[in-house]
C-alpha atoms as a PDB file:
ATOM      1  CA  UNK A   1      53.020   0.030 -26.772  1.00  0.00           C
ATOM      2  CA  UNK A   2      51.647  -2.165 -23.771  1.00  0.00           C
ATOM      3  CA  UNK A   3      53.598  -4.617 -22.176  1.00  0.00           C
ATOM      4  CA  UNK A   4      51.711  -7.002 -20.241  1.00  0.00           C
ATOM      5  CA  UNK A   5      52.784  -9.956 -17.812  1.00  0.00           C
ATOM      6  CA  UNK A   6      49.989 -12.352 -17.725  1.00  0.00           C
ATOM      7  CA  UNK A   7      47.541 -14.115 -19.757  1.00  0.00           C
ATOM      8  CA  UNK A   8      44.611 -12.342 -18.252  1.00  0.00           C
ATOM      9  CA  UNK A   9      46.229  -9.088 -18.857  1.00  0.00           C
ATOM     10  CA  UNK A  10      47.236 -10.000 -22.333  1.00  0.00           C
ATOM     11  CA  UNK A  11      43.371 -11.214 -23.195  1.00  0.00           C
ATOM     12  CA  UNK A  12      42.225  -7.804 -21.656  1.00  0.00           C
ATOM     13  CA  UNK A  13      44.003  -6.198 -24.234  1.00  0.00           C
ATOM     14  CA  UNK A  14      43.331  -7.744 -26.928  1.00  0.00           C
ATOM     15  CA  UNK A  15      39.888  -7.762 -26.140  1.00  0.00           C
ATOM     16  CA  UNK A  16      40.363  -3.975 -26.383  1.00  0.00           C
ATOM     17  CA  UNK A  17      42.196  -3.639 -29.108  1.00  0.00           C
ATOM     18  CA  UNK A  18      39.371  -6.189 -31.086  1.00  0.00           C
ATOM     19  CA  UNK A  19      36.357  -3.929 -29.297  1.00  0.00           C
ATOM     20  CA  UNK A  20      37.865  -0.896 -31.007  1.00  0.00           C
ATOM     21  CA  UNK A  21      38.150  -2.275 -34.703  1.00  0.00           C
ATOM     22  CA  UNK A  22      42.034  -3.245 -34.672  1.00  0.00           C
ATOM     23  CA  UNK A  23      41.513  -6.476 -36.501  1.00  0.00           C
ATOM     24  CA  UNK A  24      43.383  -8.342 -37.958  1.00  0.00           C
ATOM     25  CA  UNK A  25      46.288  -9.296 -34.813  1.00  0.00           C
ATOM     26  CA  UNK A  26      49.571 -10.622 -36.166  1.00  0.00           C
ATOM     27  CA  UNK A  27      51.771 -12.569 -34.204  1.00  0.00           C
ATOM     28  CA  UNK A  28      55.590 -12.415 -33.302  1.00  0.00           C
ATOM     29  CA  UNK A  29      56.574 -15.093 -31.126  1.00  0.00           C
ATOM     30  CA  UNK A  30      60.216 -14.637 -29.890  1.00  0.00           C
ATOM     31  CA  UNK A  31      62.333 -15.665 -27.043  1.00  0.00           C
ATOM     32  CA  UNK A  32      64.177 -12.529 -26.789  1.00  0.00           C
ATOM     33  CA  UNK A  33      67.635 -11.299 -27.381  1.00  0.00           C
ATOM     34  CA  UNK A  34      66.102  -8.988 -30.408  1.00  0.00           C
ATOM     35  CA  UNK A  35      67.660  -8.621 -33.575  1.00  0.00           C
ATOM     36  CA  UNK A  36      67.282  -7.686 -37.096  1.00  0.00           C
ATOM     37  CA  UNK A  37      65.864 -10.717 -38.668  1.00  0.00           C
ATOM     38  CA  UNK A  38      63.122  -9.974 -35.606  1.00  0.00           C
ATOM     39  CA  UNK A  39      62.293  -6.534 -36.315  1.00  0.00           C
ATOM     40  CA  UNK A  40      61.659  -7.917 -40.118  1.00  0.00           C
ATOM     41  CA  UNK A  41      59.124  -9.903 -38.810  1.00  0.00           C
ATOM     42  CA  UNK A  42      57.364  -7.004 -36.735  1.00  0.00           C
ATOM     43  CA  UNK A  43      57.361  -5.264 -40.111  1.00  0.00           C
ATOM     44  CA  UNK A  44      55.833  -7.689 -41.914  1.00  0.00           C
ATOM     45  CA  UNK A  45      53.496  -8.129 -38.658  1.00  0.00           C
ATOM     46  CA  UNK A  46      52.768  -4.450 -39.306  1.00  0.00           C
ATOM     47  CA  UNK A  47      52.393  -4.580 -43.180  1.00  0.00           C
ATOM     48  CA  UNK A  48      49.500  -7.347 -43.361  1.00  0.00           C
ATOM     49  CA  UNK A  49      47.987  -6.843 -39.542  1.00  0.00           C
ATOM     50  CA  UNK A  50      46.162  -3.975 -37.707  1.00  0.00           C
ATOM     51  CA  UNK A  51      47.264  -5.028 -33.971  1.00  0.00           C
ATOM     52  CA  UNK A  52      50.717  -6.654 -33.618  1.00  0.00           C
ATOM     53  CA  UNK A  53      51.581  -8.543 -30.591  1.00  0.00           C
ATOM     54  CA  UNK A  54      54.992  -9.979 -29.804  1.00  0.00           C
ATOM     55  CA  UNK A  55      56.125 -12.335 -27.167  1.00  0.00           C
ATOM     56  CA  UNK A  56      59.079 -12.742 -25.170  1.00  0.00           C
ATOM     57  CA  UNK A  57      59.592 -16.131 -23.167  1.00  0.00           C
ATOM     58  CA  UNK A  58      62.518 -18.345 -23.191  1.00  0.00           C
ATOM     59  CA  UNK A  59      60.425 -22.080 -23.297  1.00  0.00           C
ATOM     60  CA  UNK A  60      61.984 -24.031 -20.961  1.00  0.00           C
ATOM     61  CA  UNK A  61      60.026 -27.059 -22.900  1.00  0.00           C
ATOM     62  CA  UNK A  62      62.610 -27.022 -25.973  1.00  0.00           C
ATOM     63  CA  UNK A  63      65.098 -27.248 -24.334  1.00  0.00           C
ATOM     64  CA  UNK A  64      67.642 -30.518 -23.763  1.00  0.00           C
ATOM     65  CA  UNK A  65      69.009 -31.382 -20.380  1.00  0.00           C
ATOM     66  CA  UNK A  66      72.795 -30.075 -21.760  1.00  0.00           C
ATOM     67  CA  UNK A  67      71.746 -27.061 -23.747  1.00  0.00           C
ATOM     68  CA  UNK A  68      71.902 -23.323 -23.221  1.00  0.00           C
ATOM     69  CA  UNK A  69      68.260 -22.602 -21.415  1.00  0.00           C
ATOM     70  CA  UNK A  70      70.174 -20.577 -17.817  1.00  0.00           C
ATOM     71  CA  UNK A  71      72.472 -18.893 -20.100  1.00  0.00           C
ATOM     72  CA  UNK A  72      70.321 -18.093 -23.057  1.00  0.00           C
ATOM     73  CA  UNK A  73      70.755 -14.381 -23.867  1.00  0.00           C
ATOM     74  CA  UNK A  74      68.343 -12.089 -22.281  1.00  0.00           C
ATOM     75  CA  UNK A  75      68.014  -8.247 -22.267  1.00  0.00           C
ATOM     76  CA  UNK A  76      64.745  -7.145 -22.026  1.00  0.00           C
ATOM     77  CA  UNK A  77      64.932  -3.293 -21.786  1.00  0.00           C
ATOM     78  CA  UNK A  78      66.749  -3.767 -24.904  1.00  0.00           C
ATOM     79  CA  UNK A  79      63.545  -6.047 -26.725  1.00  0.00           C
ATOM     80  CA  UNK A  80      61.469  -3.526 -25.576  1.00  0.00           C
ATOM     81  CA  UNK A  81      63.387  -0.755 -27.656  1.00  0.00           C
ATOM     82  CA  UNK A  82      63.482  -2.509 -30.462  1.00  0.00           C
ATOM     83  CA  UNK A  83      59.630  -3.557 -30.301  1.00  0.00           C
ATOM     84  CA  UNK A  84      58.281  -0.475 -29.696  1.00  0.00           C
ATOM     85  CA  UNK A  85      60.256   0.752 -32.685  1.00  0.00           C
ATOM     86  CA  UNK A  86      59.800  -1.595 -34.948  1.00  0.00           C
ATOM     87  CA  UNK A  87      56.056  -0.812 -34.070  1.00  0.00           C
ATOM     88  CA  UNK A  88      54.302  -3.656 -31.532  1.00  0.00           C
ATOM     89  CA  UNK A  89      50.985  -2.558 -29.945  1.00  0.00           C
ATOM     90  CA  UNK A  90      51.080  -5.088 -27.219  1.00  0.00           C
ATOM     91  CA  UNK A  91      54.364  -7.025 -25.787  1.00  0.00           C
ATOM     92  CA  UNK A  92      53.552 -10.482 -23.995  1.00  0.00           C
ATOM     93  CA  UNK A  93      56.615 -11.326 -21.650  1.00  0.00           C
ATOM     94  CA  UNK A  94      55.577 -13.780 -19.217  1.00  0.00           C
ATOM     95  CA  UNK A  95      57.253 -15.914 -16.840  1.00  0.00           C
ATOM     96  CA  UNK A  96      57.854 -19.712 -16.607  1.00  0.00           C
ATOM     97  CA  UNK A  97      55.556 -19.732 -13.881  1.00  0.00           C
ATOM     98  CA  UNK A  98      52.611 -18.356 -15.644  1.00  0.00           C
ATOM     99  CA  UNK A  99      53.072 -20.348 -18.866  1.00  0.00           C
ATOM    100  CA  UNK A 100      53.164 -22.932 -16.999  1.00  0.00           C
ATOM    101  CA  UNK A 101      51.210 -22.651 -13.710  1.00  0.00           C
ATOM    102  CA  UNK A 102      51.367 -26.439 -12.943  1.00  0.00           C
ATOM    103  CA  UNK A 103      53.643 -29.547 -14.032  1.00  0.00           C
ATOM    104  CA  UNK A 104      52.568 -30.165 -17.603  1.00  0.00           C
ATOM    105  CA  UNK A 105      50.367 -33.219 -18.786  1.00  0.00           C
ATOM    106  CA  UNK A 106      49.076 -32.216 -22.172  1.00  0.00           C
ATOM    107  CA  UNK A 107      51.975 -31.775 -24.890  1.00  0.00           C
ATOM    108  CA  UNK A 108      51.332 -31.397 -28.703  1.00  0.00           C
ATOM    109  CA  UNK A 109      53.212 -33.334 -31.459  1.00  0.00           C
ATOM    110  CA  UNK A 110      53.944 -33.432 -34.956  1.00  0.00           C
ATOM    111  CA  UNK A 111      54.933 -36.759 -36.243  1.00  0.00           C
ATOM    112  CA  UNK A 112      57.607 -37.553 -38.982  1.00  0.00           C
ATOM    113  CA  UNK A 113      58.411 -33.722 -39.865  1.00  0.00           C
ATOM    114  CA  UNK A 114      60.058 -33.578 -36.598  1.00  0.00           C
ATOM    115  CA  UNK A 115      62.520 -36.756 -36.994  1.00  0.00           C
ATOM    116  CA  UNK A 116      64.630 -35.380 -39.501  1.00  0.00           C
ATOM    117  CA  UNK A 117      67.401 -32.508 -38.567  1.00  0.00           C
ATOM    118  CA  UNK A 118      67.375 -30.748 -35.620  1.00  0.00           C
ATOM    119  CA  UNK A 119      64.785 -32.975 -34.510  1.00  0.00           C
ATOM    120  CA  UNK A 120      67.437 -35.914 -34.778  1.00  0.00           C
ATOM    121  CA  UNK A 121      69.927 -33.748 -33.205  1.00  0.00           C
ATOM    122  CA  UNK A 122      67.658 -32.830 -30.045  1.00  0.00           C
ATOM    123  CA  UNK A 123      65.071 -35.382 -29.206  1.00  0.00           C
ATOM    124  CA  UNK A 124      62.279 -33.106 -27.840  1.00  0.00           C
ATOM    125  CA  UNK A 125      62.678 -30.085 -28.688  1.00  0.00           C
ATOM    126  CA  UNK A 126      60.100 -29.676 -31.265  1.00  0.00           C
ATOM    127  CA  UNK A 127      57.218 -30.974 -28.752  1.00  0.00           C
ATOM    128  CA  UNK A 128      58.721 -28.208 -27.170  1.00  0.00           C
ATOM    129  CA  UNK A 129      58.133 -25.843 -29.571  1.00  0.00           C
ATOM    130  CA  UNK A 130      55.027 -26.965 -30.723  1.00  0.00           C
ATOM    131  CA  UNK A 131      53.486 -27.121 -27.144  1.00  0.00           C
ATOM    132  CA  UNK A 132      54.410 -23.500 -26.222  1.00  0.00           C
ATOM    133  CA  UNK A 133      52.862 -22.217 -29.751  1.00  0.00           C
ATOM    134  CA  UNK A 134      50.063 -24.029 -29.404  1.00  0.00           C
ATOM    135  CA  UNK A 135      49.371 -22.414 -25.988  1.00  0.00           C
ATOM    136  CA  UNK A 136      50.371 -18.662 -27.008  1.00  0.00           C
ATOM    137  CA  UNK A 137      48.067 -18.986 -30.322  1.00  0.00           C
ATOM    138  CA  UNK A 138      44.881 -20.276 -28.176  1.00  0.00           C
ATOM    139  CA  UNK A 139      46.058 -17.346 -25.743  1.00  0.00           C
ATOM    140  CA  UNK A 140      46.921 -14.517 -28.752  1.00  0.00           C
ATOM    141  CA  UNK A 141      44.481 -15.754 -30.995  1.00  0.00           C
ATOM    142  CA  UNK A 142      45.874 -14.255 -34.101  1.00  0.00           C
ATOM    143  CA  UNK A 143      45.291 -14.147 -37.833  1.00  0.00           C
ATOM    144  CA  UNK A 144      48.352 -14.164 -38.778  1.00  0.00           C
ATOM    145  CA  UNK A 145      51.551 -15.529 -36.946  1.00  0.00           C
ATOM    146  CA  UNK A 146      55.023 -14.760 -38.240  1.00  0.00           C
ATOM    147  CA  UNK A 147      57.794 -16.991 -38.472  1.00  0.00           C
ATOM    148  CA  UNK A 148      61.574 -16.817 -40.057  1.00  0.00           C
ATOM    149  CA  UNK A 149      62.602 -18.792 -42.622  1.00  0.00           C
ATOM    150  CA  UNK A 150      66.242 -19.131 -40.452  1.00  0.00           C
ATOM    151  CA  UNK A 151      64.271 -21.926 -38.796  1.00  0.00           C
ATOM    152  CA  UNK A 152      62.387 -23.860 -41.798  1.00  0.00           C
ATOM    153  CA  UNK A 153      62.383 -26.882 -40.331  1.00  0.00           C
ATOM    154  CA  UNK A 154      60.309 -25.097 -37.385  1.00  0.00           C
ATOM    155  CA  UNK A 155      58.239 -23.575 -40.402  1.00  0.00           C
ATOM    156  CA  UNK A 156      57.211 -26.908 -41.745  1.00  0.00           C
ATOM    157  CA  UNK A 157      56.357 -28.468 -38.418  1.00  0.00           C
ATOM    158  CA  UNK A 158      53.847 -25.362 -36.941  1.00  0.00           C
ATOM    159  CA  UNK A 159      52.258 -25.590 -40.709  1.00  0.00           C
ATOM    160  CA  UNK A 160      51.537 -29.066 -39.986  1.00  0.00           C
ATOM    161  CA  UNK A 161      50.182 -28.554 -36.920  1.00  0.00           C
ATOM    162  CA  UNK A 162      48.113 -25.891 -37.687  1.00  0.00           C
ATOM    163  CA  UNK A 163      46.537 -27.819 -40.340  1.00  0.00           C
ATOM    164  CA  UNK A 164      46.280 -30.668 -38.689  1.00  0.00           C
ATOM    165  CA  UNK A 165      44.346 -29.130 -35.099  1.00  0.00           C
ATOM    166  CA  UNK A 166      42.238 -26.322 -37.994  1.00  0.00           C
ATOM    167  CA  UNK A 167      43.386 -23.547 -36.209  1.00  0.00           C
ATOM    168  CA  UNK A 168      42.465 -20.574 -37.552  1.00  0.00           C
ATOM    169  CA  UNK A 169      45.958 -18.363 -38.006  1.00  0.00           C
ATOM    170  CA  UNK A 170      47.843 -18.599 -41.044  1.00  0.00           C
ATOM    171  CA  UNK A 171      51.668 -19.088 -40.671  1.00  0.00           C
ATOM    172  CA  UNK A 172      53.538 -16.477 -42.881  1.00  0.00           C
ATOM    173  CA  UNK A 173      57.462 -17.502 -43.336  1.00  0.00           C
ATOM    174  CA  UNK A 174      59.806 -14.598 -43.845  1.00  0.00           C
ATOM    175  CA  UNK A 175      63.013 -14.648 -45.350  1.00  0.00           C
ATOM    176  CA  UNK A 176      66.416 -15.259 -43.632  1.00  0.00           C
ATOM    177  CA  UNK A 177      68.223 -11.906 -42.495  1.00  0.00           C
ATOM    178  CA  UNK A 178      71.532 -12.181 -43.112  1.00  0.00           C
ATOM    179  CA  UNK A 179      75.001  -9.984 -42.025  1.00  0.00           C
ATOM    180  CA  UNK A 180      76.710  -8.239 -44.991  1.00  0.00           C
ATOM    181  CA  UNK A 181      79.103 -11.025 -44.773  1.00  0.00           C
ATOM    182  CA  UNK A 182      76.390 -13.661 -45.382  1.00  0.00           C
ATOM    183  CA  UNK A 183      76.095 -14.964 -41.409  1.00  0.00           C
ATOM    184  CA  UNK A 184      72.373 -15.482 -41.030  1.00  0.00           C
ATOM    185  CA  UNK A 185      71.061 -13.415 -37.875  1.00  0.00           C
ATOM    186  CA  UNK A 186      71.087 -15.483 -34.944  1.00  0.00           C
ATOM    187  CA  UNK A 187      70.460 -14.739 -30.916  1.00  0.00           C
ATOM    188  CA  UNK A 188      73.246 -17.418 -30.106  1.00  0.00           C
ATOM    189  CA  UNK A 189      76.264 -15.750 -32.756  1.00  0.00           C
ATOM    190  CA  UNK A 190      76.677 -13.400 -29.569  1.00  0.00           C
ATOM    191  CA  UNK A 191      78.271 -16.852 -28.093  1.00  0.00           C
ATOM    192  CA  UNK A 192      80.884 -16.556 -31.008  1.00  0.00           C
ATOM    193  CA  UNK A 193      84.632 -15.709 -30.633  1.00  0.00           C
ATOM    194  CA  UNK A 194      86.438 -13.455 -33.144  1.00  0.00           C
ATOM    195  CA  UNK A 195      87.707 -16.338 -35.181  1.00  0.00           C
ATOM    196  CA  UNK A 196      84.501 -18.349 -34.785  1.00  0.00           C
ATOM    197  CA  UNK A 197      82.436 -15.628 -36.019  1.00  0.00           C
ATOM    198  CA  UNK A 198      84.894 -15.797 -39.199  1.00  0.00           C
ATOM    199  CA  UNK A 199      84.850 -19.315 -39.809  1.00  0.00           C
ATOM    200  CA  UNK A 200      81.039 -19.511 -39.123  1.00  0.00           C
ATOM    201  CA  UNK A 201      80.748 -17.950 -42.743  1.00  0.00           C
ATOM    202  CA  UNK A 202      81.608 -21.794 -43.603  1.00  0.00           C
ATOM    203  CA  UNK A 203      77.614 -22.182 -43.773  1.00  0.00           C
ATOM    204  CA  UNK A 204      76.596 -19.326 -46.135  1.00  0.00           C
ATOM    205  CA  UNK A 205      79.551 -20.237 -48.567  1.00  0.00           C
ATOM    206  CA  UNK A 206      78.433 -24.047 -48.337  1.00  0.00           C
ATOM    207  CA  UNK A 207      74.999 -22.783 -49.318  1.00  0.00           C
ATOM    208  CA  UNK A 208      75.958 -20.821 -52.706  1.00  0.00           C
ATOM    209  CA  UNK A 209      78.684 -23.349 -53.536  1.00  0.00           C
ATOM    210  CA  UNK A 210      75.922 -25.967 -53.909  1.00  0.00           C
ATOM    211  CA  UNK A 211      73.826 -23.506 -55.645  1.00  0.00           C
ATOM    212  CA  UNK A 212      76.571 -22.771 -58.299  1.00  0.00           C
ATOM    213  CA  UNK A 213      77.446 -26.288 -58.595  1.00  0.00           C
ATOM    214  CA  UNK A 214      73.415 -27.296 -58.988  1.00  0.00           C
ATOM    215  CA  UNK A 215      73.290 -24.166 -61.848  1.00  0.00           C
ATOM    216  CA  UNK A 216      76.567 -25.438 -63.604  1.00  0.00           C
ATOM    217  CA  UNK A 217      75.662 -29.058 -63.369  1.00  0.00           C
ATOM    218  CA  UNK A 218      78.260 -30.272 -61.070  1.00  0.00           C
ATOM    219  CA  UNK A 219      76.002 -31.759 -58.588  1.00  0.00           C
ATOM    220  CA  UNK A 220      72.677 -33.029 -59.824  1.00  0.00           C
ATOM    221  CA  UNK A 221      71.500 -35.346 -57.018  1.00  0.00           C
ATOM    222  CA  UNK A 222      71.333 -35.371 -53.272  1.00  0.00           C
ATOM    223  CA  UNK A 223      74.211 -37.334 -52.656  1.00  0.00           C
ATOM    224  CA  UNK A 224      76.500 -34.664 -54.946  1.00  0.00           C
ATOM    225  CA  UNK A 225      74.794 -31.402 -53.466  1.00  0.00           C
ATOM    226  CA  UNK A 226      75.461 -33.192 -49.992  1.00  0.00           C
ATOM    227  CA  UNK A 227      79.196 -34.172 -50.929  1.00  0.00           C
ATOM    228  CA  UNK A 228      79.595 -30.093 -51.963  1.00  0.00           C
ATOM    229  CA  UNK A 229      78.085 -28.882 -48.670  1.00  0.00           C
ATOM    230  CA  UNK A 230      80.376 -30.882 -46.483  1.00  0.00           C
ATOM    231  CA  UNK A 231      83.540 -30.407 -48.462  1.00  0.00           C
ATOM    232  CA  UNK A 232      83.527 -26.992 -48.048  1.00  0.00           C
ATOM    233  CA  UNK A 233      82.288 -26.753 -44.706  1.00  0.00           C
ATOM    234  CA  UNK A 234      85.251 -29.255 -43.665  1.00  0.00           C
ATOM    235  CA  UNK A 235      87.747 -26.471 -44.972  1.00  0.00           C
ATOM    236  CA  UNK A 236      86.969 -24.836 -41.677  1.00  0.00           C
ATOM    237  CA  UNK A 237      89.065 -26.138 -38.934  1.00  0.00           C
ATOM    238  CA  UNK A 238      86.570 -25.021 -36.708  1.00  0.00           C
ATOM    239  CA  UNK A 239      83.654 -26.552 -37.643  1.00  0.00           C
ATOM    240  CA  UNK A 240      82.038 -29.673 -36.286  1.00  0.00           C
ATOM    241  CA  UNK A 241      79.287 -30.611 -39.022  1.00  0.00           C
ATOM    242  CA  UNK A 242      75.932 -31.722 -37.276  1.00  0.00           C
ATOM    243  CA  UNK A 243      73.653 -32.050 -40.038  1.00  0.00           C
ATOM    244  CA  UNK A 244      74.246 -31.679 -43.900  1.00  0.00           C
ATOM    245  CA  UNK A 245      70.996 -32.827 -45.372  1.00  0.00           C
ATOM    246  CA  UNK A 246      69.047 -32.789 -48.704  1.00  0.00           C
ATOM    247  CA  UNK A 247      65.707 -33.328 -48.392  1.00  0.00           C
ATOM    248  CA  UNK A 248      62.077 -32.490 -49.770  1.00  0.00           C
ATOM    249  CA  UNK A 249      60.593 -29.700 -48.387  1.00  0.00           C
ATOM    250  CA  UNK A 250      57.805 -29.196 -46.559  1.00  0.00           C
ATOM    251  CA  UNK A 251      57.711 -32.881 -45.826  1.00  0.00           C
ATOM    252  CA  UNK A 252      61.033 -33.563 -45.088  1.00  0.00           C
ATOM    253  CA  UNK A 253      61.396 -36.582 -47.202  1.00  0.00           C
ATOM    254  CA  UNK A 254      64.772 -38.346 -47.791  1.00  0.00           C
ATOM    255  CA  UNK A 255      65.564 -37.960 -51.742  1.00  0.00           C
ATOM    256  CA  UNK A 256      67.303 -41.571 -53.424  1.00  0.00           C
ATOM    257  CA  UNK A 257      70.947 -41.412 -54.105  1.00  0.00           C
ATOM    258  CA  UNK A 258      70.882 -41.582 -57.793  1.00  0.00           C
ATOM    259  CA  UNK A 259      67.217 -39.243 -57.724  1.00  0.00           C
ATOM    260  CA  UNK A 260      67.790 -35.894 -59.940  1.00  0.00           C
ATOM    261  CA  UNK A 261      66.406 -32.577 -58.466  1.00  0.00           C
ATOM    262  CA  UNK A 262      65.201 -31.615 -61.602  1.00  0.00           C
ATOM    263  CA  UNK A 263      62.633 -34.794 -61.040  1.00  0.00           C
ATOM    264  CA  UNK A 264      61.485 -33.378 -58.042  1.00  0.00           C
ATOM    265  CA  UNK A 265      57.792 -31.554 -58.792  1.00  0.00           C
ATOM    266  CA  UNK A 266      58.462 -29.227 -55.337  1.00  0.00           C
ATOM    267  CA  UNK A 267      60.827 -27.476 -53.214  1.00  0.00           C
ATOM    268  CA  UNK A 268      63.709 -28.395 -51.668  1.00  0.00           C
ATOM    269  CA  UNK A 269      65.887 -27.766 -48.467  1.00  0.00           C
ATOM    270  CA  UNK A 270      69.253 -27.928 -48.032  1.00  0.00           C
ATOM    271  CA  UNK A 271      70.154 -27.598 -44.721  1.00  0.00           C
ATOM    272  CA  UNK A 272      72.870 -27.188 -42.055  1.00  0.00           C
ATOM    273  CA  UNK A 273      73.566 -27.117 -38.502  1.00  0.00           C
ATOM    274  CA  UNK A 274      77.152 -26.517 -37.476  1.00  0.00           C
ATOM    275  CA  UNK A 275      78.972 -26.521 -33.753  1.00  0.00           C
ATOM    276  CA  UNK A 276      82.052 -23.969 -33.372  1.00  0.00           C
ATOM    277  CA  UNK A 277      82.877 -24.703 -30.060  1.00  0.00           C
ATOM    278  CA  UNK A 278      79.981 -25.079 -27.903  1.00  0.00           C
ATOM    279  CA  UNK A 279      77.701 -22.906 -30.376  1.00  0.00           C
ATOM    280  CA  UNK A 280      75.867 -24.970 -32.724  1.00  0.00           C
ATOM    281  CA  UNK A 281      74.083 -22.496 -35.974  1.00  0.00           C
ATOM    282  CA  UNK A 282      71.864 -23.335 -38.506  1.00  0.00           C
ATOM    283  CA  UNK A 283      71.440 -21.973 -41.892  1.00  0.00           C
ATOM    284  CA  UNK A 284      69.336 -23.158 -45.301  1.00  0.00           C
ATOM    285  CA  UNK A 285      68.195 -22.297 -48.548  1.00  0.00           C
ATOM    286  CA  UNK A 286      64.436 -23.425 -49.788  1.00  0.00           C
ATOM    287  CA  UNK A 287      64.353 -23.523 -53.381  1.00  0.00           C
ATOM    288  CA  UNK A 288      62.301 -25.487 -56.850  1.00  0.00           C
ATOM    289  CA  UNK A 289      65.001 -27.323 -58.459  1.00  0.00           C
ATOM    290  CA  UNK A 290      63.783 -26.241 -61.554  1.00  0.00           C
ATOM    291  CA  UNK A 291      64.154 -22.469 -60.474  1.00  0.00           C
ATOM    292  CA  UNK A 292      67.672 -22.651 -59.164  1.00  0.00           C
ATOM    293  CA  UNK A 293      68.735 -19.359 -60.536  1.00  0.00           C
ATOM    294  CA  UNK A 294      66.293 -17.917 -58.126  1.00  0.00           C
ATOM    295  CA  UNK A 295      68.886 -19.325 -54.797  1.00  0.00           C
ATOM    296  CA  UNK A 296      70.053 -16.656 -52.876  1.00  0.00           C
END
């Protein structure tokens, strides 16, 4: 495994690893603080690419002015473990510096996928996001790029953009790694308490309580499946309820009140993001109305 610092290192390798056959290069962007749902993605890297390359950089650009960016978790010598055993041929950690050599004038945005959710929550941070992928793909040039499915809003918005600019990587979503207990993987649950880490369950029980009422015909609207998800959230006394949203998925369309989810000829997201103290999760569950026995 190579870990380089710089974008002219990182093209020099590449440009070896291409010169030698080791086609196609699979993508892992991270921002550190490795974890499980992580090294599932470096598998998956690993299953469909012959070169995978993984970065580390906490993006200053996504970001709000009162959010975690100084105190974001960070071990690299830990990342590095993981990556090298999870397989990664080449690990891209730069610094702010050389991401971003000069105050930045060019940014990239996706309009309308990124007003709903967390892009209501925090104005900005998906120009953010989509800015610092857009400069790592023109730098990694990959054919495949791997995202989780923790994130699907994220998912949806990089998609978009991707097809939008025709550039040539296809985003592959992977499925949420979750605890035994149900907590989906996260970098920030190291922020968690004892008893927040308990209550924080709240999300993954909202999520299959709506399923089993959708399967037993309790809720068969928006408005009902939303009504489920923040009742039992609200049983913790804990939990400060961002977001509870139903919406169309990949566009991120509002469904009507009265609208079934059986009418709806696509997916659907219900999603959440939750605060327990100063620690805000998010969790989700994509699924066809019409295939609801397949939630998990």
């Amino acid at each position: 495994m190579r870990v380089v610092r710089t974008v002219e290192q990182l093209r020099e390798a590449l440009e070896y690893m291409r010169s030698g056959g080791h086609s196609p290069i699979g993508f892992v962007p991270t921002m550190g603080y490795l974890h499980e749902g992580h090294a599932s993605l470096l598998r998956r890297a690993g299953e469909l690419s012959n070169t995978v390359v993984m970065s580390i950089f906490v993006n200053p650009l996504q970001f709000g002015p009162n959010e975690d960016f100084a105190s974001y978790p960070r071990d690299e010598q830990r990342d590095l473990e993981l990556a090298e055993r999870e397989g990664a041929d080449i690990v891209f950690i730069p610094t702010v510096e050389e991401m971003y050599p000069q105050a930045i004038r060019t940014t990239v945005s996706v309009a309308s996928l990124t007003t709903q959710l967390c892009g209501a929550s925090r104005p900005g941070h998906f120009d953010g996001v989509t800015t610092v992928v857009s400069k790592l793909l023109h730098m990694v040039q990959p054919d495949y790029a791997f995202f989780g499915l923790k994130d699907a809003q994220q998912v949806a918005v990089l998609r978009r953009m991707v097809s939008d600019l025709n550039m040539p990587v296809e985003i592959v979503a992977c499925p949420i790694v979750r605890e035994a207990d149900g907590l989906a993987l996260s970098s920030r649950n190291v922020y968690l308490s004892g008893e927040q880490r308990e209550e924080a369950l709240v999300l993954s029980r909202s999520l299959r309580a709506a399923r089993e009422a959708i399967l037993d015909g309790r809720a068969r609207t928006a408005s009902e499946v939303r009504q489920v998800l923040v009742s039992e959230i609200s049983t913790s006394r804990l939990a400060e309820i961002d977001y509870a949203e139903v919406l169309t998925f990949p566009d991120l369309e509002n469904l009507g009140d009265n609208e079934t989810l059986a009418s709806v000829p696509g997916e659907i997201i219900m999603a959440l993001a939750v605060k327990f103290g100063r620690t805000r999760l998010i969790d989700n569950n994509v699924f066809i109305p019409k295939e609801a026995a397949a939630l998990v």
